[in-house]
Structure formats: C-alpha cells, structure tokens
Protein backbone atom coordinates (compact mmCIF):
# COMPACT_ATOMS: atom_id res chain seq x y z
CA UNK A 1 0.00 0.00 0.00
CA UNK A 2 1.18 3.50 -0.76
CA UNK A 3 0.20 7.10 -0.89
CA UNK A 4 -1.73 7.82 -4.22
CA UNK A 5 -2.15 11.02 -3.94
CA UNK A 6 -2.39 13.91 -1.03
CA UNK A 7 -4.26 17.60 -1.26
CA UNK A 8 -3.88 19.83 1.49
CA UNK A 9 -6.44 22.50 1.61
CA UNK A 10 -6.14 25.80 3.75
CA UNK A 11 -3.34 24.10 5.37
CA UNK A 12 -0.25 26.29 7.32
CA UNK A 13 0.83 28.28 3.80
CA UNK A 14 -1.37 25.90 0.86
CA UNK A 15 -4.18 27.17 -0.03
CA UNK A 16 -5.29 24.16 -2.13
CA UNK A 17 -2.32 21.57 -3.30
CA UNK A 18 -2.88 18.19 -4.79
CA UNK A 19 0.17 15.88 -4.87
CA UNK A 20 0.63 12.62 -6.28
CA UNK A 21 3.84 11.64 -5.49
CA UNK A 22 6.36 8.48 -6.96
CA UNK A 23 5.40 4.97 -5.35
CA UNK A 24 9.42 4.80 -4.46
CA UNK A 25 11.06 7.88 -3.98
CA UNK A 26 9.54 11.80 -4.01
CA UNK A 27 11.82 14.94 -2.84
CA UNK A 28 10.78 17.82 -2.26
CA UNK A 29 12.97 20.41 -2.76
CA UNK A 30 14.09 23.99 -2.36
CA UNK A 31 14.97 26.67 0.39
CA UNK A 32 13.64 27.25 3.81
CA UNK A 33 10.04 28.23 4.80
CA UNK A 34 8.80 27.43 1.36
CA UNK A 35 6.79 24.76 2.85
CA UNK A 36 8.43 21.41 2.26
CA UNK A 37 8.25 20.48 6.01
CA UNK A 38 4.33 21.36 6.22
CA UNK A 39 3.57 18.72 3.41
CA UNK A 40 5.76 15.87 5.62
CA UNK A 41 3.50 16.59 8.47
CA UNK A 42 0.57 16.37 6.63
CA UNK A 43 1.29 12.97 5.13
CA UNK A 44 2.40 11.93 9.03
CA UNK A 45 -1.51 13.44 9.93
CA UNK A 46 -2.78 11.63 7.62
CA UNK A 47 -1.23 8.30 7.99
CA UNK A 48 -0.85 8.58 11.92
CA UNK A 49 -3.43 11.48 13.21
CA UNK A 50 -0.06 13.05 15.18
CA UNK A 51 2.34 15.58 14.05
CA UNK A 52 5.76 15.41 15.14
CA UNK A 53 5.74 19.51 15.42
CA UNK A 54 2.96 18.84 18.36
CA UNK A 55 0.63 21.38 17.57
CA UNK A 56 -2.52 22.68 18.65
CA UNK A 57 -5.13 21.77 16.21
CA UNK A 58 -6.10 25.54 15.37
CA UNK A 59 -2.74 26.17 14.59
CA UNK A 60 -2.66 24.69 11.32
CA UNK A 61 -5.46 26.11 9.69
CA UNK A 62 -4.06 29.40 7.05
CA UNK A 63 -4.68 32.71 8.64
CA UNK A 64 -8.72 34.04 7.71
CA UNK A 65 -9.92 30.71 7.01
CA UNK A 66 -11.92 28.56 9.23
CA UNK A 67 -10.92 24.87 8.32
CA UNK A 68 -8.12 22.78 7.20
CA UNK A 69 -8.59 20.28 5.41
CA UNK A 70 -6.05 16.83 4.61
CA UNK A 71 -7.38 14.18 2.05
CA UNK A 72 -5.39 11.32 1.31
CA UNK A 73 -5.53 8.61 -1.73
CA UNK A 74 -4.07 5.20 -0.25
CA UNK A 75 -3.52 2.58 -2.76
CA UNK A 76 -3.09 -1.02 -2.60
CA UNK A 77 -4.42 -4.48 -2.17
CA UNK A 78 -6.72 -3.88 -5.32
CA UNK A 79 -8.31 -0.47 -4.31
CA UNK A 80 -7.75 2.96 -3.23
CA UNK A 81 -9.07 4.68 0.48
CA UNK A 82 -9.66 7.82 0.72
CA UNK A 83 -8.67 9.08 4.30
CA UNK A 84 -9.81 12.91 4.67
CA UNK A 85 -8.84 15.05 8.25
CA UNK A 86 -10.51 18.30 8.48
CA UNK A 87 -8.96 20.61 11.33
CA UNK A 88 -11.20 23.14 12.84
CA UNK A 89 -10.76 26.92 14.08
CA UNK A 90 -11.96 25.69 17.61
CA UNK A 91 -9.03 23.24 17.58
CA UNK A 92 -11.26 20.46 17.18
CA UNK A 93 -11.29 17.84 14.23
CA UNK A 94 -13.65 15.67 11.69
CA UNK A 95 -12.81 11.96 10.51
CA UNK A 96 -14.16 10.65 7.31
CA UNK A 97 -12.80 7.03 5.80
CA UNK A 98 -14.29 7.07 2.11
CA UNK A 99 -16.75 9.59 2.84
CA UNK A 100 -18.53 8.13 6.07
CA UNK A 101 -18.01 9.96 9.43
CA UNK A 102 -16.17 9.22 11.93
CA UNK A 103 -15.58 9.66 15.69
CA UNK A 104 -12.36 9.09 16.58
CA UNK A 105 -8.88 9.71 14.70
CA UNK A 106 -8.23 5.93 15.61
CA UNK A 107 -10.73 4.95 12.85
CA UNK A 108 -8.87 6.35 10.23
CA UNK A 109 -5.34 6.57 10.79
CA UNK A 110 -3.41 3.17 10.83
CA UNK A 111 -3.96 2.13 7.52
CA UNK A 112 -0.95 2.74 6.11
CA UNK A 113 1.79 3.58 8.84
CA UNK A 114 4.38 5.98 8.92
CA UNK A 115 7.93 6.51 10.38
CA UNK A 116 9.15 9.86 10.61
CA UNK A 117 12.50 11.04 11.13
CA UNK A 118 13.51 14.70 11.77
CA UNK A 119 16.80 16.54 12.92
CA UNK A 120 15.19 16.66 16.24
CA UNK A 121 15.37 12.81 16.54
CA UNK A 122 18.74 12.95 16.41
CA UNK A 123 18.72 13.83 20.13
CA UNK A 124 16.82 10.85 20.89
CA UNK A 125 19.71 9.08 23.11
CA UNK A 126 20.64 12.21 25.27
CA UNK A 127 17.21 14.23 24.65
CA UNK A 128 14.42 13.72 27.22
CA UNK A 129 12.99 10.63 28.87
CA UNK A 130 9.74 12.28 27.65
CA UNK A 131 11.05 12.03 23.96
CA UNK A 132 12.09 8.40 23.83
CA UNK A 133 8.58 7.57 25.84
CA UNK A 134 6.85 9.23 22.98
CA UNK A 135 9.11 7.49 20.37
CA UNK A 136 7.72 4.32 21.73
CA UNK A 137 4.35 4.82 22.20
CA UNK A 138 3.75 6.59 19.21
CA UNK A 139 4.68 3.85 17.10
CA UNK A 140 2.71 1.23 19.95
CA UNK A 141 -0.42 3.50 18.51
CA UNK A 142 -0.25 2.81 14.90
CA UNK A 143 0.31 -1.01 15.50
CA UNK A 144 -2.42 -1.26 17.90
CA UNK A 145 -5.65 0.08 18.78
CA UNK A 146 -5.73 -1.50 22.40
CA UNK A 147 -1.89 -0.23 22.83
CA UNK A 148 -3.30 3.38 21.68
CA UNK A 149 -6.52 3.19 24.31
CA UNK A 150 -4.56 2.21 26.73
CA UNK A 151 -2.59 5.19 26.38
CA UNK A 152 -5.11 7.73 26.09
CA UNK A 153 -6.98 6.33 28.68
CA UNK A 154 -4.03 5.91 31.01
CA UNK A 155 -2.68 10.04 30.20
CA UNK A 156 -6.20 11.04 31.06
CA UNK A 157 -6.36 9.54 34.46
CA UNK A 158 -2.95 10.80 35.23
CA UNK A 159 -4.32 14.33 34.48
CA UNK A 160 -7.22 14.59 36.55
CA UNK A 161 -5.22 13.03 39.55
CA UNK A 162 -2.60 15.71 38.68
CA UNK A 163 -5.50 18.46 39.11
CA UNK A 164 -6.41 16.72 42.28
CA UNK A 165 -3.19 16.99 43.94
CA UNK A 166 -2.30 20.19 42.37
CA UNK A 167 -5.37 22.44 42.83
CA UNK A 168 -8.29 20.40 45.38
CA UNK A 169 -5.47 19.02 48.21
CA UNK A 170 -7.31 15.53 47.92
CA UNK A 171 -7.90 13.38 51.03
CA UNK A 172 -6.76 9.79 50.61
CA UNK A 173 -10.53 8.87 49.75
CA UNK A 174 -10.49 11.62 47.00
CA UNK A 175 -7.31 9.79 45.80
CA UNK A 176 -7.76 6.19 46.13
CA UNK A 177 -10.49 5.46 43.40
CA UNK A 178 -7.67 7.21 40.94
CA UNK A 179 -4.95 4.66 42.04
CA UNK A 180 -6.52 1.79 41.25
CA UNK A 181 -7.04 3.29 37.53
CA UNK A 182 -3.16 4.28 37.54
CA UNK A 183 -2.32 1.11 38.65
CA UNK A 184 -4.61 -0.55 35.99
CA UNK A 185 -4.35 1.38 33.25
CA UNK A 186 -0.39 1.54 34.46
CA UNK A 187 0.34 -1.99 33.97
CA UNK A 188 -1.37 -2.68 30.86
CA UNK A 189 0.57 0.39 29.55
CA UNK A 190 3.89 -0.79 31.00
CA UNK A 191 3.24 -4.30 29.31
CA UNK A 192 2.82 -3.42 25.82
CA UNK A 193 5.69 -0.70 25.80
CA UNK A 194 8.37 -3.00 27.04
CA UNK A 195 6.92 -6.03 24.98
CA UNK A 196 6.95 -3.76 21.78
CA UNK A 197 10.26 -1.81 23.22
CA UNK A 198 11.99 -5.26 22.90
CA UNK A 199 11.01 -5.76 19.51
CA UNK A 200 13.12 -2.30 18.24
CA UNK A 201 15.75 -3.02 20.73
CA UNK A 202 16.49 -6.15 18.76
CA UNK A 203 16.17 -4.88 15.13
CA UNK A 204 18.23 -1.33 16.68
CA UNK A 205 21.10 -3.63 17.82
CA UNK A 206 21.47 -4.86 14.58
CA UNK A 207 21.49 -2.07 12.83
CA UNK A 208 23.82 -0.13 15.38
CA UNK A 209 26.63 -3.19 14.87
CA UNK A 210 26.24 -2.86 10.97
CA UNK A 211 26.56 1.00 10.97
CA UNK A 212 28.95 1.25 13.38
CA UNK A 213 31.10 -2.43 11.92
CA UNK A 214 31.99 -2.42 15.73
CA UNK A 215 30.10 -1.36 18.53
CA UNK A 216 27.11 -2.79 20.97
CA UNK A 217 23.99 -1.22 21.54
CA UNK A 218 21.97 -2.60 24.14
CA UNK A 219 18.30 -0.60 25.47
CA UNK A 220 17.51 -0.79 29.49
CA UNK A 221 14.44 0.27 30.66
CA UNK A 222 14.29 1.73 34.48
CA UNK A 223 10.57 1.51 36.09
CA UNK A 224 9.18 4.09 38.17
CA UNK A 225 6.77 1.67 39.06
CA UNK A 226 7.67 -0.26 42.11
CA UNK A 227 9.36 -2.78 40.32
CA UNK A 228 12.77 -1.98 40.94
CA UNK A 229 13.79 -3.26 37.13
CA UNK A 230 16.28 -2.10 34.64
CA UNK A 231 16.46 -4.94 32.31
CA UNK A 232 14.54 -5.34 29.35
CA UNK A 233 14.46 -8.93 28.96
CA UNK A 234 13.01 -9.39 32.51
CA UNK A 235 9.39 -10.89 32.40
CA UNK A 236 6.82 -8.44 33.94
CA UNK A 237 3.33 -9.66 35.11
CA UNK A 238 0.49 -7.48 34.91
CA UNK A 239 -0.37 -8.42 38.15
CA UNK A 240 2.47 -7.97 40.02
CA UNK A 241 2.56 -4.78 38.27
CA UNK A 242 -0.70 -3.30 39.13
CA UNK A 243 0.25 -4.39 42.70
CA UNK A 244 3.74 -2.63 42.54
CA UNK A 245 2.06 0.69 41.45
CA UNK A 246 -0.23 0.93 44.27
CA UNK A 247 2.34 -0.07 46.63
CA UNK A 248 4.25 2.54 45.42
CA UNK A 249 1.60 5.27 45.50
CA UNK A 250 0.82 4.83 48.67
CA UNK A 251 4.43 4.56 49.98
CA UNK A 252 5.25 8.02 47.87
CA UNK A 253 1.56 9.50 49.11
CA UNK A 254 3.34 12.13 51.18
CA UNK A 255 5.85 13.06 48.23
CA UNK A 256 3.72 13.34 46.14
CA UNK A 257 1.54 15.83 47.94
CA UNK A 258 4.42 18.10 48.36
CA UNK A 259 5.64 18.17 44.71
CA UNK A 260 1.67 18.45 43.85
CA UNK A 261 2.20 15.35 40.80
CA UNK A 262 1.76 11.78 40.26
CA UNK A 263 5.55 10.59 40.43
CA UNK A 264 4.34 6.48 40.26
CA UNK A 265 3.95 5.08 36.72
CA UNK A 266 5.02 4.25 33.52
CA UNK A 267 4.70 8.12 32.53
CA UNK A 268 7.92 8.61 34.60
CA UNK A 269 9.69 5.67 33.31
CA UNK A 270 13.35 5.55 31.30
CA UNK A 271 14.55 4.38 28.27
CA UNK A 272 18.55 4.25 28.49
CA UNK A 273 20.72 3.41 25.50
CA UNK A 274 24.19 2.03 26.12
CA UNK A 275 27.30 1.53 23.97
CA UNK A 276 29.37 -1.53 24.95
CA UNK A 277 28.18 -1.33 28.22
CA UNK A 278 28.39 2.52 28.74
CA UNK A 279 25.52 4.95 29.23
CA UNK A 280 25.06 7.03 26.15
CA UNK A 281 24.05 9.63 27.71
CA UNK A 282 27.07 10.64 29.44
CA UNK A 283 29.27 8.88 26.79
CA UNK A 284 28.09 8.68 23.26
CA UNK A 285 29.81 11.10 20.61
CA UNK A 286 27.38 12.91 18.19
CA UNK A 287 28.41 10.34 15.86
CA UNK A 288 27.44 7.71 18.02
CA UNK A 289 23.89 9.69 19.10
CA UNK A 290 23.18 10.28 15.40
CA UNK A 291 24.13 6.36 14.81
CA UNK A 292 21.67 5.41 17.34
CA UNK A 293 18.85 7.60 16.21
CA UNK A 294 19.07 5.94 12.65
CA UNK A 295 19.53 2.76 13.93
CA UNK A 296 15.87 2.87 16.05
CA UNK A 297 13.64 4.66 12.84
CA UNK A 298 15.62 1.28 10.50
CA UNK A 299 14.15 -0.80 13.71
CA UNK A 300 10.84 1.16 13.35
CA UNK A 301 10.40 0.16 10.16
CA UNK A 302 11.26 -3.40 10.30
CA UNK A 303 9.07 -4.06 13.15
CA UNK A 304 5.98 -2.50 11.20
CA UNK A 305 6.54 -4.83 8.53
CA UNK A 306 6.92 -7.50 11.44
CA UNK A 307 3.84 -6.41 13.07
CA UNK A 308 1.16 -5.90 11.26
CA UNK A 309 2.78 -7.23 7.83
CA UNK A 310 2.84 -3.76 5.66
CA UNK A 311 5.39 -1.21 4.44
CA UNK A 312 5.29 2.00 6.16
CA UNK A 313 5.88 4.84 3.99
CA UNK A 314 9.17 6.62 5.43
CA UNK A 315 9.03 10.78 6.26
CA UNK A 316 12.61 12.10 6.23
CA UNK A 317 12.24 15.75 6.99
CA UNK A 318 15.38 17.80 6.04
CA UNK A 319 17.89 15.07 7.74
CA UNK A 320 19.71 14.24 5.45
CA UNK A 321 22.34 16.97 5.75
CA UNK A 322 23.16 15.81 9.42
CA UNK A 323 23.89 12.67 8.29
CA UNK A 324 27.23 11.90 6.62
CA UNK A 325 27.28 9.92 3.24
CA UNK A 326 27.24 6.41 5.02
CA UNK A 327 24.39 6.77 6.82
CA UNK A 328 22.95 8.30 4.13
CA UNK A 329 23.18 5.82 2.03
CA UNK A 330 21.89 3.37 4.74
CA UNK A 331 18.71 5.65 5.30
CA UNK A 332 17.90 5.91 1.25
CA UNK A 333 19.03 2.35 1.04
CA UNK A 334 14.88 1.51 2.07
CA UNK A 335 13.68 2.74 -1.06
CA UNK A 336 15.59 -0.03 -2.58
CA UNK A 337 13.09 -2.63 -0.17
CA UNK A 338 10.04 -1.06 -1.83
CA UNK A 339 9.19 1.33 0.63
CA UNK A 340 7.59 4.56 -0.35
CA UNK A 341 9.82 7.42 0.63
CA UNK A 342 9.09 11.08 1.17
CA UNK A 343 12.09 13.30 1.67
CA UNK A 344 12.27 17.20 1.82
CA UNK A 345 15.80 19.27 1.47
CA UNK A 346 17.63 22.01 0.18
CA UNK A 347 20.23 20.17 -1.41
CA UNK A 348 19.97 17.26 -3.77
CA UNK A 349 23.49 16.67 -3.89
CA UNK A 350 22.64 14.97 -0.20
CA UNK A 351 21.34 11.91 -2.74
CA UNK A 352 23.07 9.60 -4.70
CA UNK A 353 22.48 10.21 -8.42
CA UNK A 354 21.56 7.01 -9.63
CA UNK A 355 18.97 7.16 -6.97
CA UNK A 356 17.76 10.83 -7.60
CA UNK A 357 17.29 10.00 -11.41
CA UNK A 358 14.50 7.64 -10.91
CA UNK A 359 13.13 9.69 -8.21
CA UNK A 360 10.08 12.22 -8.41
CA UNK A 361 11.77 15.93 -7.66
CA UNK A 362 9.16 18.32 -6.59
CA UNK A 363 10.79 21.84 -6.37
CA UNK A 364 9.50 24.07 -3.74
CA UNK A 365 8.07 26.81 -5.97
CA UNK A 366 5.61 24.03 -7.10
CA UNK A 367 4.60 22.67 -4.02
C-alpha cells in the first residue's frame, strides 16, 4: 500500500495543493520556509493522526480561514481509500474514511503507517525521557488500537489526579479510586511498551553493529513503578505490576503531595541506550547519538513490517544533511526494499544520483 495522492487545503501556507507523489522515492525540494516540512507533516496526519511539530489543532489552519482540510488517496491491495482530516478553528477535528463519518482519529489513521525522522530525533539518546517515551508509544499506537486506548486512557487519568493533587489538596478517599485506575491502566501500559520496546531493541542492535562495523547497543528500561527493574528482557506480570504501582503510591503519598504530581507510573519511566556497556548519555559522541537515532527509525520500520505485515511509507524531513554519506546511504538504502519514501531538502546533492534519477523531484516553488 502506498500514498496515491495527497491535497492539502487551507493548510499552514497551501491554499489548495494536490500531490501525487512516486510509489518509491519523491523529494521535495528547495529553500527554507517554502513549505516542504508542512507537506511531511501532513502525510504523518494523515497516515498517523499526530504531528511530530505537536501542535494545537487551530494552529494549522491558514490565517482568515476557518478549516483545514487533509485528504489522502491510499492505494493497494486492489483499491484505493480515501482518508480525509478536516482541522477546525476551535481546535477540534472531523474523521471521514471514504466519505462516512467518523468519531475518533483511531478509525482512520493506521492504515498505512508511517515513520518519521527529523533533525530533532537525532537527540533521541541524550534528549528527554519524555522524547524516547513518545518514540515508543507513538509507534505502539499505529500497531495497535488496544496499545493506543490504553494510552489515552491511562494520560487522562494521570491528568485529573494531577489536578487533584495540584489544585483540590485531595484526602486519601479523594485519591484512592484514581490509584486503582493508575495502577490498571499503568500496567497494561507498562506491558505493551516493554513487549513492543523489545522488539526495536532487537532490530536497533542490529542495525547499530552494521553501521557502526563495531560497537554494541543494548536498550535498558528503568521503572518508576515499584518494580525496581532495569532490564529489558526481565518478564513483567500485569499483576504484580498493578500491585507494585499501588504499593508505590501509597508509599510516595506524602511526596507526592508536596511536589503536587503523580511521580508512580510508567509516565515517569526511562529508556537508556548504552554503547558496549556505557551509558550514552554521558558517553556517546554525536556520531554515536546520530548512529543510534538511525539505527531505532531502521528498527521502526522493520518491526511495522513484522507487526502488522505492511510497508510503512518513510518521512525524512530535512535530515539528510546531518547525516554523513554512510548513513545516508543506509537511510535511502529503504527505497531499494520497496518502501515509499518522502524526503524534503535544500540540497539534492545529499542523494546519490543514480537514486535521484528515478526519483520524483518536486521543487518548492511548485509545491
């Protein structure tokens, strides 16, 4: 499956713009702020329902106009879906899937899935525990609806227990029915990331040892659950986890009162990446960062195509000049495995020629 085509309506600087880009490779090219990036995100909103930019919804309409509006033409297995995303003034947003309505962005997005990769991901090992959480569950969303519930459902909980402690001083009673739905909605969350977490820590390692012809890369993941775990590979029952989280809420109750946030659950957890054995975070050169960011979006994509059997189409927005010709040539190497590749730049001299002459060029003055 692959993008057919793509029209962005009233959309950050397009005021109506239909695309219909190579099944292999499609660059767009040119300066700046000509809008290059603003057509990646709207392939990832269409494909995903997120942005990597993390906007509000209201943001991305163009100035004077009430509505944006995203339809994509998704080809394959013997006929074409239309996927269409209309973002409103009031920040809120309409769902249609070949013309029928629908509620949630879940019902449309997943169809074809998408990995993105930006010059901010190329903090990923040193960035934020925040970031790499995101990494993780983002992808967890487009292989799963359950994994993408769970989420939601989980964030929301943590959010009004937040207000609780923040703004109402809650009594234990006010808190306790909200425990049991962090510890819950904890577990189950903490479950699927490590079980999918595994699954890129073993394609990443791979990767990492062919880019690098040398090195280790290994994942840990620290709990701030109770569970007193760094290792990946150990086996975590829900059980024991939903246990574990309540334990520790209770033991932290005081803590947490103080510092007016929930500081027990998988929302505080860590992702650590580690070079034979040494914390990348306090060791890793940018060469080695920028190897391990490439290494996890090649592991994205493989374990799409392990998951849920499809190609995802690959977003490269403007990375390619941080990258030196080797992993270059390992990034655009995918387009060779018959995945659909969208890449905006300034410089097409980033690109191997034979490569760029069977690929669709799309300057910026057209887009």
């Amino acid at each position: 499956m692959y993008v057919k085509s793509l029209r962005l309506r009233a959309f950050r600087n397009y005021s109506d713009r239909e695309i219909q880009p190579s099944p292999g490779l499609t660059v767009f090219v040119g300066p700046n702020a000509t809008g290059k990036t603003n057509v990646i995100e709207a392939l990832q909103i269409t494909t995903s329902g997120r942005s990597f930019r993390r906007p509000k919804w209201n943001e991305v309409v163009q100035w004077g106009m009430d509505q944006a509006i995203l339809t994509a033409s998704l080809s394959g297995e013997g006929s074409d879906i239309a996927v269409e995303i209309t973002m409103r003034e009031d920040a809120t947003r309409l769902f249609r899937l070949n013309g029928t309505t629908k509620r949630r962005v879940s019902d449309v997005t997943g169809i074809l899935p998408c990995v993105v990769f930006t010059p901010e991901d190329l903090n990923l090992a040193k960035g934020a525990a925040e970031t790499r959480r995101a990494e993780i569950d983002d992808l967890g969303e487009q292989l799963s609806k359950t994994y993408g519930a769970v989420r939601r459902d989980y964030a929301k909980v943590i959010r009004h227990r937040n207000v609780l402690l923040r703004e109402w001083q809650a009594s234990d009673a006010d808190l306790e029915p909200w425990d049991v739905q962090v510890a819950s909605l904890g577990s189950r969350l903490l479950i699927h990331r490590r079980r999918l977490l595994r699954r890129i820590a073993d394609h990443a390692s791979v990767a990492y040892r062919d880019l690098s012809q040398s090195e280790r890369l290994s994942v840990g993941y620290s709990d701030k659950c109770g569970l007193h775990t760094s290792v990946l590979d150990d086996e975590i029952d829900a059980d024991e986890a939903e246990k574990a989280i309540l334990v520790s809420l209770e033991s932290r109750r005081v803590e947490e009162r103080t510092r007016r946030m929930t500081l027990v659950g998988p929302h505080r957890d860590e992702i650590t990446f580690f070079i034979d054995g040494n914390d990348a975070r306090a060791y890793a050169s940018q060469g080695q960062q920028r190897t391990i960011a490439l290494a996890w979006k090649l592991a994205e994509v493989q374990v799409v195509d392990d998951v849920v059997n499809k190609k995802p189409i690959l977003l490269l927005d403007d990375v390619m000049s941080e990258l030196d010709e080797s992993r270059r040539r390992a990034l655009t190497g995918l387009v060779q495995q018959n995945i659909q590749t969208f890449v905006s730049t300034t410089d097409v001299a980033h690109f191997d020629s034979t490569l760029m002459s069977e690929a669709l060029i799309i300057e910026s003055k057209e887009c």
